[in-house]
N, C-alpha and C. Protein backbone atom coordinates (compact mmCIF):
# COMPACT_ATOMS: atom_id res chain seq x y z
N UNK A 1 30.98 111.70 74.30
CA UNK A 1 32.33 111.38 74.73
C UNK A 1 32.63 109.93 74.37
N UNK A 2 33.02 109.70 73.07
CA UNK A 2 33.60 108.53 72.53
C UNK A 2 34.52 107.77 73.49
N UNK A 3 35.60 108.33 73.15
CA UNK A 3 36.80 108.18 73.75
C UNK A 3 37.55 108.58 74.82
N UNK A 4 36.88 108.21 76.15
CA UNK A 4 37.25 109.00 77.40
C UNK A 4 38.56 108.69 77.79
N UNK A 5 39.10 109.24 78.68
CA UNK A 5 40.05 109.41 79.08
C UNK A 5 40.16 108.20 80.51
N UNK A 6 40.44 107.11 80.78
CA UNK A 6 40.63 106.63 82.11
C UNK A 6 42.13 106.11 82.31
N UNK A 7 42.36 106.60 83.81
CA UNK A 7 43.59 106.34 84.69
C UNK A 7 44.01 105.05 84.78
N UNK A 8 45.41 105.06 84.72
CA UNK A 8 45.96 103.82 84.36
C UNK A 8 45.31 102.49 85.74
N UNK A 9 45.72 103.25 87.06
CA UNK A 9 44.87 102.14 87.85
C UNK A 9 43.56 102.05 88.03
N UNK A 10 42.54 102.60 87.61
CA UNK A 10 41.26 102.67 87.56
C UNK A 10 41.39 101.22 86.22
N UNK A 11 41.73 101.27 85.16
CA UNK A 11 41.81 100.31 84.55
C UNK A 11 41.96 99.32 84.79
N UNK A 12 43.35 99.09 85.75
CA UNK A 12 43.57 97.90 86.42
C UNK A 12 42.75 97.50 86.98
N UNK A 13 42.04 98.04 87.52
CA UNK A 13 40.98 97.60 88.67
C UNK A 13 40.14 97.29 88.02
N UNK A 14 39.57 97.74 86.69
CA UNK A 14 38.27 97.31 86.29
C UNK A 14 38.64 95.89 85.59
N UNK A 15 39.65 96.15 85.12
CA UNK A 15 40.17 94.47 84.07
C UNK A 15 40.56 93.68 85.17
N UNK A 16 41.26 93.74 85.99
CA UNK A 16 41.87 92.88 87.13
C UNK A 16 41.14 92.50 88.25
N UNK A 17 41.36 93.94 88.92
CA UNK A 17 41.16 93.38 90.32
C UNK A 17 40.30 93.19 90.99
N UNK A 18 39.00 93.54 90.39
CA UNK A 18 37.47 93.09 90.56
C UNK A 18 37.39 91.86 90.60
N UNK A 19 38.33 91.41 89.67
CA UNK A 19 37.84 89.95 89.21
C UNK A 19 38.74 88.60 90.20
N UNK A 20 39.96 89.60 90.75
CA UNK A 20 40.64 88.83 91.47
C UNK A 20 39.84 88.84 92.99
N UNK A 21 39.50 90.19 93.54
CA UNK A 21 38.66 90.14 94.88
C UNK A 21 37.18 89.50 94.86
N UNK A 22 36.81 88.92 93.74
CA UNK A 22 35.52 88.30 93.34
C UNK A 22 35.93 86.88 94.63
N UNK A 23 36.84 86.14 93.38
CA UNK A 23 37.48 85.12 93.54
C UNK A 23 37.92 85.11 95.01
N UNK A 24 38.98 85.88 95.46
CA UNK A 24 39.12 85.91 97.64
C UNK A 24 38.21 85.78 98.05
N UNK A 25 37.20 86.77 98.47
CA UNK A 25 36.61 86.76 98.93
C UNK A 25 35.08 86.35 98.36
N UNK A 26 34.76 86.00 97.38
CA UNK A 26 33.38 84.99 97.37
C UNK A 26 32.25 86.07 97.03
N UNK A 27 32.38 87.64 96.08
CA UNK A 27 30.97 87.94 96.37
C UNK A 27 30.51 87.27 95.12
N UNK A 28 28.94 88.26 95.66
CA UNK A 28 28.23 87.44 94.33
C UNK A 28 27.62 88.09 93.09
N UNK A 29 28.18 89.88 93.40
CA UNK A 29 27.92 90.49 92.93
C UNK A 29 28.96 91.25 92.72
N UNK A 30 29.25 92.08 91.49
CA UNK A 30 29.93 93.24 90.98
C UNK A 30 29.79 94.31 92.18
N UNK A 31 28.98 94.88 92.38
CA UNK A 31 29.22 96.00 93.34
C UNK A 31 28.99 95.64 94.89
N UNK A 32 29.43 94.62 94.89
CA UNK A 32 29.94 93.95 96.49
C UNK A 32 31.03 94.49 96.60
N UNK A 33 32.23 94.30 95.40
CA UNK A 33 33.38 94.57 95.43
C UNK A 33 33.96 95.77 95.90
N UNK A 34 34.86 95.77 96.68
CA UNK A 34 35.58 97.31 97.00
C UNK A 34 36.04 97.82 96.48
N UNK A 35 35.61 99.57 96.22
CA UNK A 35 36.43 100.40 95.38
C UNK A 35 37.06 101.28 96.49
N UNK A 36 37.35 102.13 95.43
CA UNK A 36 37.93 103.70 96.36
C UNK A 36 36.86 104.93 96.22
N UNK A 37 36.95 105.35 97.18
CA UNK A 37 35.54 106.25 97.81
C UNK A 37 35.83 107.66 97.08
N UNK A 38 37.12 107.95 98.12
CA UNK A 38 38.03 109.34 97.95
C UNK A 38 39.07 109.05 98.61
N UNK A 39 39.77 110.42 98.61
CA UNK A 39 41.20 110.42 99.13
C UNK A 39 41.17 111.73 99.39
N UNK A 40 41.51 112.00 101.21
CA UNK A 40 41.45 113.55 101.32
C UNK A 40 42.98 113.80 101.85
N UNK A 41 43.36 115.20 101.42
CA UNK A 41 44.51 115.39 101.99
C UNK A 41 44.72 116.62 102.92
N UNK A 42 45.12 116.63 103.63
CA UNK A 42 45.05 117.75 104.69
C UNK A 42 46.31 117.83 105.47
N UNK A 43 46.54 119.38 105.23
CA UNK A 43 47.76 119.49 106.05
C UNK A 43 47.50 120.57 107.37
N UNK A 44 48.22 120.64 108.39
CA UNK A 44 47.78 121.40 109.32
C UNK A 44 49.22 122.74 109.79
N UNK A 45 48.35 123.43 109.53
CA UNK A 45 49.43 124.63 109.08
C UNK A 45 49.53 124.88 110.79
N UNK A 46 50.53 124.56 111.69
CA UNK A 46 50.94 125.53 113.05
C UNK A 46 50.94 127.12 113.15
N UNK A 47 52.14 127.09 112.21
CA UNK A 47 53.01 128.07 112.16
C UNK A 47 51.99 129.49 112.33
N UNK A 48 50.42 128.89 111.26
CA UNK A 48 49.94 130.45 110.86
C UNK A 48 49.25 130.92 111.81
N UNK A 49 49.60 130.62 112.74
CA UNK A 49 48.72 131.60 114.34
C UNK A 49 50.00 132.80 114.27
N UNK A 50 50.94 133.01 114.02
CA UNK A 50 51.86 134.01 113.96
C UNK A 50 51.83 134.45 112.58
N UNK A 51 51.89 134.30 111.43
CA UNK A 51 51.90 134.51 110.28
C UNK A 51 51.16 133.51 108.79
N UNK A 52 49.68 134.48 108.80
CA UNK A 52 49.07 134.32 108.00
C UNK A 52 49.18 133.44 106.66
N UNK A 53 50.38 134.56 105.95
CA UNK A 53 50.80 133.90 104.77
C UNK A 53 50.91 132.21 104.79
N UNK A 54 51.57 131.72 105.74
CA UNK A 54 51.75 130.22 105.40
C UNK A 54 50.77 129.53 105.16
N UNK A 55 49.55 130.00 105.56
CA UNK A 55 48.19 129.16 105.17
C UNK A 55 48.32 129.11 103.54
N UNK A 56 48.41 130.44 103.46
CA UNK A 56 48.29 130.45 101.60
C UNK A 56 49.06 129.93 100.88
N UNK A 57 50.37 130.08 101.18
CA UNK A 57 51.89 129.11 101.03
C UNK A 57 51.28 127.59 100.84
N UNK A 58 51.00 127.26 101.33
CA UNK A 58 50.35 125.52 102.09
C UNK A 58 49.27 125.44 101.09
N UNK A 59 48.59 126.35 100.53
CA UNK A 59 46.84 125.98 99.78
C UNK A 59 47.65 126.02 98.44
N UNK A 60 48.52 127.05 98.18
CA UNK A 60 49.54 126.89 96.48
C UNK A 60 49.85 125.54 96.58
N UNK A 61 50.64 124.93 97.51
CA UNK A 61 51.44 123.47 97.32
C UNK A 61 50.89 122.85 97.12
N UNK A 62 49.24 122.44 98.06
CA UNK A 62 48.34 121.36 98.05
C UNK A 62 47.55 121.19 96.60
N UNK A 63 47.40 122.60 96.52
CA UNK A 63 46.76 122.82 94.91
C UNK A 63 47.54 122.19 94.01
N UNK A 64 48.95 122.76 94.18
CA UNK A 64 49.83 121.80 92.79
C UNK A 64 50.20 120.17 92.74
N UNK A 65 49.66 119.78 94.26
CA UNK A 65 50.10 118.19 94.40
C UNK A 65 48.90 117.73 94.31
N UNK A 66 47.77 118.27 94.56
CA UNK A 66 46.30 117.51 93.78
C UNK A 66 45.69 118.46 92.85
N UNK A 67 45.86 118.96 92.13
CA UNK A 67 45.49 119.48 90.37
C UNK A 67 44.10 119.81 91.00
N UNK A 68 43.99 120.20 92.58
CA UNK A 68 42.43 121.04 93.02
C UNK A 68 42.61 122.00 93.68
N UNK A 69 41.73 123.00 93.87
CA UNK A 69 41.73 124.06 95.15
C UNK A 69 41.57 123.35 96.31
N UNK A 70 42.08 124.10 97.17
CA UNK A 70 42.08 123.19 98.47
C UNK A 70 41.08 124.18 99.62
N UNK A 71 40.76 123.60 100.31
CA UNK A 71 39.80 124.66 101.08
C UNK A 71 40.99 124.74 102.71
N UNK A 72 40.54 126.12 102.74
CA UNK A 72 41.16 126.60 103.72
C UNK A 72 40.32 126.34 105.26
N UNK A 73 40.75 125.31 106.16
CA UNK A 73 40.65 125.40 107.22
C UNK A 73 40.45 126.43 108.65
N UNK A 74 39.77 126.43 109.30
CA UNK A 74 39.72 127.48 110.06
C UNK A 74 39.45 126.87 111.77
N UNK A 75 39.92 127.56 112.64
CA UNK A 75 39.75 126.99 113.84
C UNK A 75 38.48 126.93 114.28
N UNK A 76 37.99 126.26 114.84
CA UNK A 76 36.16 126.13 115.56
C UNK A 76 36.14 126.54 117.05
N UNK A 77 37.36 126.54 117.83
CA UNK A 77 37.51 127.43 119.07
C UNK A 77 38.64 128.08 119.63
N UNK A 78 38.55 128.75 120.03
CA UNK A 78 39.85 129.31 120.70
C UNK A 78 40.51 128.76 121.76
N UNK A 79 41.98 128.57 121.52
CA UNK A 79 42.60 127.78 122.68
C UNK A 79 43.13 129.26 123.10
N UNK A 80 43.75 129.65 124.10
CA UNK A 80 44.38 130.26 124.82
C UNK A 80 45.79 129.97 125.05
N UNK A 81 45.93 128.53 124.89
CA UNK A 81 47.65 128.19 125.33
C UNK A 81 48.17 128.27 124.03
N UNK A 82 47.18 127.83 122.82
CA UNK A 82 48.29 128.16 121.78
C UNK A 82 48.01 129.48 121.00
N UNK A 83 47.27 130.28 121.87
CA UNK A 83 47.22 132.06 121.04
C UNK A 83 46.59 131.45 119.74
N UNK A 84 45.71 130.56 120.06
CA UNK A 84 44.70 130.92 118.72
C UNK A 84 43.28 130.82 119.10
N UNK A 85 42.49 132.38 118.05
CA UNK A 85 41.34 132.16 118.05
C UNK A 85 40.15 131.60 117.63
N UNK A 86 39.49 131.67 117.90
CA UNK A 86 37.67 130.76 116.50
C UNK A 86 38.45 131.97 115.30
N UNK A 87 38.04 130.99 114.55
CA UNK A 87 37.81 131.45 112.99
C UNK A 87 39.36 131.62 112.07
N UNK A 88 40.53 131.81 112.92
CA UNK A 88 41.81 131.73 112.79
C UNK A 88 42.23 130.66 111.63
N UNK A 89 42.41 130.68 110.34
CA UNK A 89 42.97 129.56 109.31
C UNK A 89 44.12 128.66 110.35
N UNK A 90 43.87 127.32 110.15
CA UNK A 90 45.44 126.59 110.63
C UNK A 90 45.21 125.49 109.73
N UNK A 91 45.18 125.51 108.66
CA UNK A 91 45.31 124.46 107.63
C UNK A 91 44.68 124.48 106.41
N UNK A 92 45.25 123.49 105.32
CA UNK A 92 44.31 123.12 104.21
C UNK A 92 43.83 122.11 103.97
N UNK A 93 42.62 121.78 103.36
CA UNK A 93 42.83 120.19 103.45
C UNK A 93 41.58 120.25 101.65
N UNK A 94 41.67 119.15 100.83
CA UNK A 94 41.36 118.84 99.48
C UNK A 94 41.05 117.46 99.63
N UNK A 95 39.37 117.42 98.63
CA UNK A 95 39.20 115.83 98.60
C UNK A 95 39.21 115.69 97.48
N UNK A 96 39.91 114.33 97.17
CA UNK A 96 40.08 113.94 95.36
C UNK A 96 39.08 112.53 95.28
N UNK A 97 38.13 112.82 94.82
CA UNK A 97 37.22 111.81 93.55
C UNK A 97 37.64 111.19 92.27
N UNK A 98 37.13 110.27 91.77
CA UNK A 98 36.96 109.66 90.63
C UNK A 98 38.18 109.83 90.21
N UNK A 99 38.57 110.12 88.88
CA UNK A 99 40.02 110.04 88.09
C UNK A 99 41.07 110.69 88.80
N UNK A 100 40.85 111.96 89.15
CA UNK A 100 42.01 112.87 90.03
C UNK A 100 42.18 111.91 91.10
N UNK A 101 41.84 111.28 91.89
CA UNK A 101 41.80 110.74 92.94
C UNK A 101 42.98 108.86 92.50
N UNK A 102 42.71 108.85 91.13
CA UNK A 102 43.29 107.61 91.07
C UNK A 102 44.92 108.33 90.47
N UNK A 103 44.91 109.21 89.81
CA UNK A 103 46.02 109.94 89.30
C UNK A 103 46.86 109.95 90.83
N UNK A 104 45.82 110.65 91.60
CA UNK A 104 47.22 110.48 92.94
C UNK A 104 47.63 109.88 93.71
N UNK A 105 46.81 108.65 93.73
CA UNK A 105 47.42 107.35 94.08
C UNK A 105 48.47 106.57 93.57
N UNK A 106 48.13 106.89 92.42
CA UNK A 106 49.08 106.65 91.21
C UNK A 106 51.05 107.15 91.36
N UNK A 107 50.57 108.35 91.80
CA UNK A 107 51.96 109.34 92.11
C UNK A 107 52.21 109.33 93.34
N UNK A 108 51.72 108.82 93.83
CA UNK A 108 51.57 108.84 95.74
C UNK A 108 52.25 107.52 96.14
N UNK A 109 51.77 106.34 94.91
CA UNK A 109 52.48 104.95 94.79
C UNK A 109 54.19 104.65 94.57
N UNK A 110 53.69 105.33 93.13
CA UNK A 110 55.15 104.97 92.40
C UNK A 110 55.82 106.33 92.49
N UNK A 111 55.65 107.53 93.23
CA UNK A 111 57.02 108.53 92.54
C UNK A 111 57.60 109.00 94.14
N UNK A 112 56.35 109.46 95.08
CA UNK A 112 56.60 110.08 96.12
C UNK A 112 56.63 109.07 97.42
N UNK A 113 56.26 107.86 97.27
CA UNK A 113 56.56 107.71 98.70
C UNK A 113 58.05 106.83 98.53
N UNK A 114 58.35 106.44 97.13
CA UNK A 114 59.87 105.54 97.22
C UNK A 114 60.83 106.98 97.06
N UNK A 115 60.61 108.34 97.52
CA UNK A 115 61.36 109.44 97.59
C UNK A 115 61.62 109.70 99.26
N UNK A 116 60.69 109.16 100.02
CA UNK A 116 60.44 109.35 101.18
C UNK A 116 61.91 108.92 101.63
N UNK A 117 62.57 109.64 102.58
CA UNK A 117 64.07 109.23 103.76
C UNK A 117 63.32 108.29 104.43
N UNK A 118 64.51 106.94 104.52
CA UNK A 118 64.32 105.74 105.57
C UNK A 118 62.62 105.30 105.09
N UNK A 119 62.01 105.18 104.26
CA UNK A 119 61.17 104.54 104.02
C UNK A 119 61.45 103.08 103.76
N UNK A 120 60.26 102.43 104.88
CA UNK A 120 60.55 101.01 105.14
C UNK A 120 58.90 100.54 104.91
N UNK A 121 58.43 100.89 104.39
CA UNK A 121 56.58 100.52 104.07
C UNK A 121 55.72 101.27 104.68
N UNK A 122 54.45 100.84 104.42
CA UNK A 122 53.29 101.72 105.15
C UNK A 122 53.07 100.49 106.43
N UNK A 123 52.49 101.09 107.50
CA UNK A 123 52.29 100.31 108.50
C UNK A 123 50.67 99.81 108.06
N UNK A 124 50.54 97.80 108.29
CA UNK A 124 49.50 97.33 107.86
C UNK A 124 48.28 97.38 109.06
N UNK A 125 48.85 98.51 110.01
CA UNK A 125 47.86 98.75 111.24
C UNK A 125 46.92 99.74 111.07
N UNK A 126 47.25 100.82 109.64
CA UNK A 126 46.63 101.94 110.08
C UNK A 126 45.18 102.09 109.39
N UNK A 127 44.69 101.25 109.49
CA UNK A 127 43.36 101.09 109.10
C UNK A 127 42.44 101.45 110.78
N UNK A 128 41.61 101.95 110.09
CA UNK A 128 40.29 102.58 110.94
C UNK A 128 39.31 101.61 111.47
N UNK A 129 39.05 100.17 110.87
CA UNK A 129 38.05 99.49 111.28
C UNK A 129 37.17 99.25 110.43
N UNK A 130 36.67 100.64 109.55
CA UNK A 130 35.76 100.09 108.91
C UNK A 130 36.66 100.32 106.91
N UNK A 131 37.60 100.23 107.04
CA UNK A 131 38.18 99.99 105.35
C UNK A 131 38.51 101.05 105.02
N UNK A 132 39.11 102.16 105.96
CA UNK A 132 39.70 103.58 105.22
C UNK A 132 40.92 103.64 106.22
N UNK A 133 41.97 103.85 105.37
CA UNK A 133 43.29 103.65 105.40
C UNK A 133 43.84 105.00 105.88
N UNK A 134 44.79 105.57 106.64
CA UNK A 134 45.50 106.30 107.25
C UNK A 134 47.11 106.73 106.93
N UNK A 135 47.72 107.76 106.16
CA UNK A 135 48.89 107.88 106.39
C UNK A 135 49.53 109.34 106.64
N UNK A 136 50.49 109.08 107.23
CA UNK A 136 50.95 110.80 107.67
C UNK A 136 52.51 110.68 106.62
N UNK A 137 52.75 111.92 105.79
CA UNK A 137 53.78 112.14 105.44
C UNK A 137 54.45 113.24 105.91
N UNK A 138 55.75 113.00 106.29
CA UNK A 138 56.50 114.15 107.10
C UNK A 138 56.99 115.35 106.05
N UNK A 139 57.54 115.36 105.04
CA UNK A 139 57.68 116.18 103.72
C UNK A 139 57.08 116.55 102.54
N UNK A 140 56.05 117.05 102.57
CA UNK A 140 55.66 117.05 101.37
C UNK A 140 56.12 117.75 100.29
N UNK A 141 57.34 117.81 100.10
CA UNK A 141 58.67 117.83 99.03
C UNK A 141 58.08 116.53 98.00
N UNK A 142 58.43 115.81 99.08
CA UNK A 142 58.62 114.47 97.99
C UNK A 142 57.60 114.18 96.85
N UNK A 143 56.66 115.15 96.63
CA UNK A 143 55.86 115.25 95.32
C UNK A 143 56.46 116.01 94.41
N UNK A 144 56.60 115.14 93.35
CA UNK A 144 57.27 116.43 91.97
C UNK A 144 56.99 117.23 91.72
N UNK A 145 55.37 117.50 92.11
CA UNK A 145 55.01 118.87 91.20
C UNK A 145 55.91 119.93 92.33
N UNK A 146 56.39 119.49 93.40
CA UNK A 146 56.38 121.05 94.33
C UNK A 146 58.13 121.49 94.10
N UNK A 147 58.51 122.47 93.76
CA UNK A 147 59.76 122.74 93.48
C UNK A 147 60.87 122.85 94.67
N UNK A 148 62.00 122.39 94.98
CA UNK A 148 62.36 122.20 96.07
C UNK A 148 62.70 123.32 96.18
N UNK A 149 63.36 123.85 95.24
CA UNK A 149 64.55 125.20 95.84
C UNK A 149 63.41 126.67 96.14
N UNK A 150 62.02 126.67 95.60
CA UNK A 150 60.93 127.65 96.02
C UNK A 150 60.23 127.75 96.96
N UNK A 151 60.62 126.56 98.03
CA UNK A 151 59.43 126.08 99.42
C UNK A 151 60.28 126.74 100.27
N UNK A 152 59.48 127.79 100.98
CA UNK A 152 60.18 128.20 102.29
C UNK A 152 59.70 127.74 102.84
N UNK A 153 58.98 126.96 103.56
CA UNK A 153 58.58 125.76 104.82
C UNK A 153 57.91 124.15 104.32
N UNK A 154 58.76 123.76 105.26
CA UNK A 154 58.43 122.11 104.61
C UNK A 154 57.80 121.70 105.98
N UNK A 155 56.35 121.25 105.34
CA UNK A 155 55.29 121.21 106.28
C UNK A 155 54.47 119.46 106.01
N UNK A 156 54.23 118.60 107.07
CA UNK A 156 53.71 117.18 106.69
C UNK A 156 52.25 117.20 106.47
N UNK A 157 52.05 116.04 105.98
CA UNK A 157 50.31 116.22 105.49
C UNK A 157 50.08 114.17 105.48
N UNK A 158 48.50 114.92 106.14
CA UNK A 158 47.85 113.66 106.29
C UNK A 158 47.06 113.22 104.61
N UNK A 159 47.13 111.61 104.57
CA UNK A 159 46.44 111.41 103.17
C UNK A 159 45.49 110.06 103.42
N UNK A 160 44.31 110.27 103.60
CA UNK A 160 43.48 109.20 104.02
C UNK A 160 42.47 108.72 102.86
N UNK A 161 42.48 107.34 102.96
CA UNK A 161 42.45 106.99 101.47
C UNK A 161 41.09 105.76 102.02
N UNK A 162 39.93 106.48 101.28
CA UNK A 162 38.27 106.03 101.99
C UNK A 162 38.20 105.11 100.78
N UNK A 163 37.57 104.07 101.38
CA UNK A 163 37.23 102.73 100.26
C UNK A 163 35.67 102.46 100.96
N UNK A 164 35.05 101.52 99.90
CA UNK A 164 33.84 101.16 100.33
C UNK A 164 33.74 100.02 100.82
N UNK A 165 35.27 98.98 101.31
CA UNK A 165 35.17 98.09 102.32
C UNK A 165 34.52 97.91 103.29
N UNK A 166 33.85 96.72 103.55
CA UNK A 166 33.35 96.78 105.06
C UNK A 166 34.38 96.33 106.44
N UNK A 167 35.53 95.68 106.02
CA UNK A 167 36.18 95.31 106.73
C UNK A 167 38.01 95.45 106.26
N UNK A 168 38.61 95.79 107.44
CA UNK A 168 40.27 96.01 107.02
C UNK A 168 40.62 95.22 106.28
N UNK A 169 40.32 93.69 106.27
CA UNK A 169 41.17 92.65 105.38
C UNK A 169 40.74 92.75 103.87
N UNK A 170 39.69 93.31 103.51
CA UNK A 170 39.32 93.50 102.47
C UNK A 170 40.00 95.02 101.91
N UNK A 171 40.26 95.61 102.39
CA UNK A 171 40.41 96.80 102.16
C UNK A 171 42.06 97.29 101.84
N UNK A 172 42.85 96.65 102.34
CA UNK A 172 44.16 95.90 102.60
C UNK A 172 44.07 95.31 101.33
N UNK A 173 43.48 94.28 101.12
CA UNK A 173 43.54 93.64 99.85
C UNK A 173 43.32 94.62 98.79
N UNK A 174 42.47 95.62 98.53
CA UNK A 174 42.30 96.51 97.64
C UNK A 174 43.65 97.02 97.64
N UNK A 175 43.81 97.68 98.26
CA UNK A 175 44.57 98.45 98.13
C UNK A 175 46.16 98.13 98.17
N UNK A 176 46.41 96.49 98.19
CA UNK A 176 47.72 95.70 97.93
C UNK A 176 47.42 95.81 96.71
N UNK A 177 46.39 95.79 95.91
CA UNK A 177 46.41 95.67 94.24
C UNK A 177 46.56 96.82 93.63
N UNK A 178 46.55 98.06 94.36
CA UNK A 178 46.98 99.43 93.75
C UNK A 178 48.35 99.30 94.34
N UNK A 179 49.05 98.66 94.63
CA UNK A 179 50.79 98.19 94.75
C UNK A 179 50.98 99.73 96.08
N UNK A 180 50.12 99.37 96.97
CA UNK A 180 50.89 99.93 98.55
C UNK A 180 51.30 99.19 99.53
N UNK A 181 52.51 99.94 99.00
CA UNK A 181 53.91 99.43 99.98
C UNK A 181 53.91 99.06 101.21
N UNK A 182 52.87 98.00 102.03
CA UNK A 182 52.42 97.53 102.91
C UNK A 182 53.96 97.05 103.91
N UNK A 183 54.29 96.99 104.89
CA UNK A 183 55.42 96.32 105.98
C UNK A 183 54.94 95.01 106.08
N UNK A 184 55.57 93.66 106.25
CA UNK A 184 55.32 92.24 106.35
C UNK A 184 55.59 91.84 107.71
C-alpha cells in the first residue's frame, strides 16, 4: 500500500497539531500527545417496546451516518413500569476507529452540527474527567446521508468522542484543533 488513503483531519493532526500540543503543554515525547481513541454513537430507541420495527429503522440510519453496522442493543432487565422485558432491543449504538472515526468528526464538525436549530456551541462542561467528551443531538436529520422526506421518526443520539487525554484541559485543547464549536 503505496499510496494510502488518510483523512483530511488525521493529517492535520499529524502535520499540526502534535506539534502545537507539544509546545502547550511541554511533553517530551510524541506519544505523550493526545489523540482520538474512538467515537461511539448510540441512539436509544423508546418507542420499540411497542413496535419492533423502529429498532431496525434506527440501525438503517445509524449505518448510513457512520458507513458501519451498528449493533443492536438489548435490555439487561425488565422494568415493569415501562412494559419492557430482559432481552427486549431499545437501541443501537456503533463504534468508529481510525479513519471512519476521523471522517465523522469531520461531518459531525463542518456539515451537521452548523445544521443543528438554535445552535449556540457545544457546552465546554461536558467532559467526563478523564478526556472523553460528551454530546447529545436532538435530530439526527441533520446528517446528510439520512434523507429527510424517508424518516418516519426523528429520534436523538448520543456521540461520545474518547481521546487518550489524561486530563479535560488537554483534551479540550485537542479537540479545539479538530475546530469544535466550543461556547466561551
Amino acid at each position: 500500500m503505496a499510496d494510502a488513503y488518510i483523512p483530511r483531519l488525521k493529517h492535520d493532526y499529524i502535520e499540526n497539531m502534535r506539534e502545537e500540543m507539544t509546545k502547550e503543554f511541554g511533553y517530551s515525547n510524541v506519544m505523550q500527545v493526545p489523540r482520538l481513541d474512538k467515537v461511539v454513537l448510540n441512539m436509544g430507541i423508546g418507542e420499540s417496546v411497542n413496535d419492533s420495527k423502529k429498532v431496525q429503522s434506527a440501525a438503517d440510519d445509524l449505518a448510513l451516518i457512520s458507513g458501519q453496522k451498528p449493533v443492536i442493543v438489548k435490555a439487561r432487565k425488565s422494568i415493569a413500569t415501562f412494559k419492557l422485558r430482559e432481552g427486549m432491543p431499545i437501541g443501537v449504538k456503533v463504534t468508529l476507529r481510525k479513519n471512519r472515526m476521523y471522517e465523522f468528526i469531520d461531518r459531525l464538525v463542518t456539515i451537521a452540527l452548523p445544521r443543528v436549530r438554535d445552535f449556540r456551541g457545544l457546552s465546554p462542561k461536558s467532559f467526563d474527567g478523564r478526556g472523553n467528551f460528551a454530546l447529545g443531538i436532538k435530530e439526527h436529520i441533520v446528517f446528510p446521508e439520512i434523507d429527510y422526506d424517508k424518516v418516519s421518526d426523528i429520534w436523538g443520539m448520543d456521540v461520545i468522542v474518547c481521546t487518550t487525554a489524561p486530563t479535560d484541559d488537554e483534551a479540550r485543547s485537542l479537540l479545539k484543533g479538530f475546530n469544535f464549536p466550543f461556547r466561551t
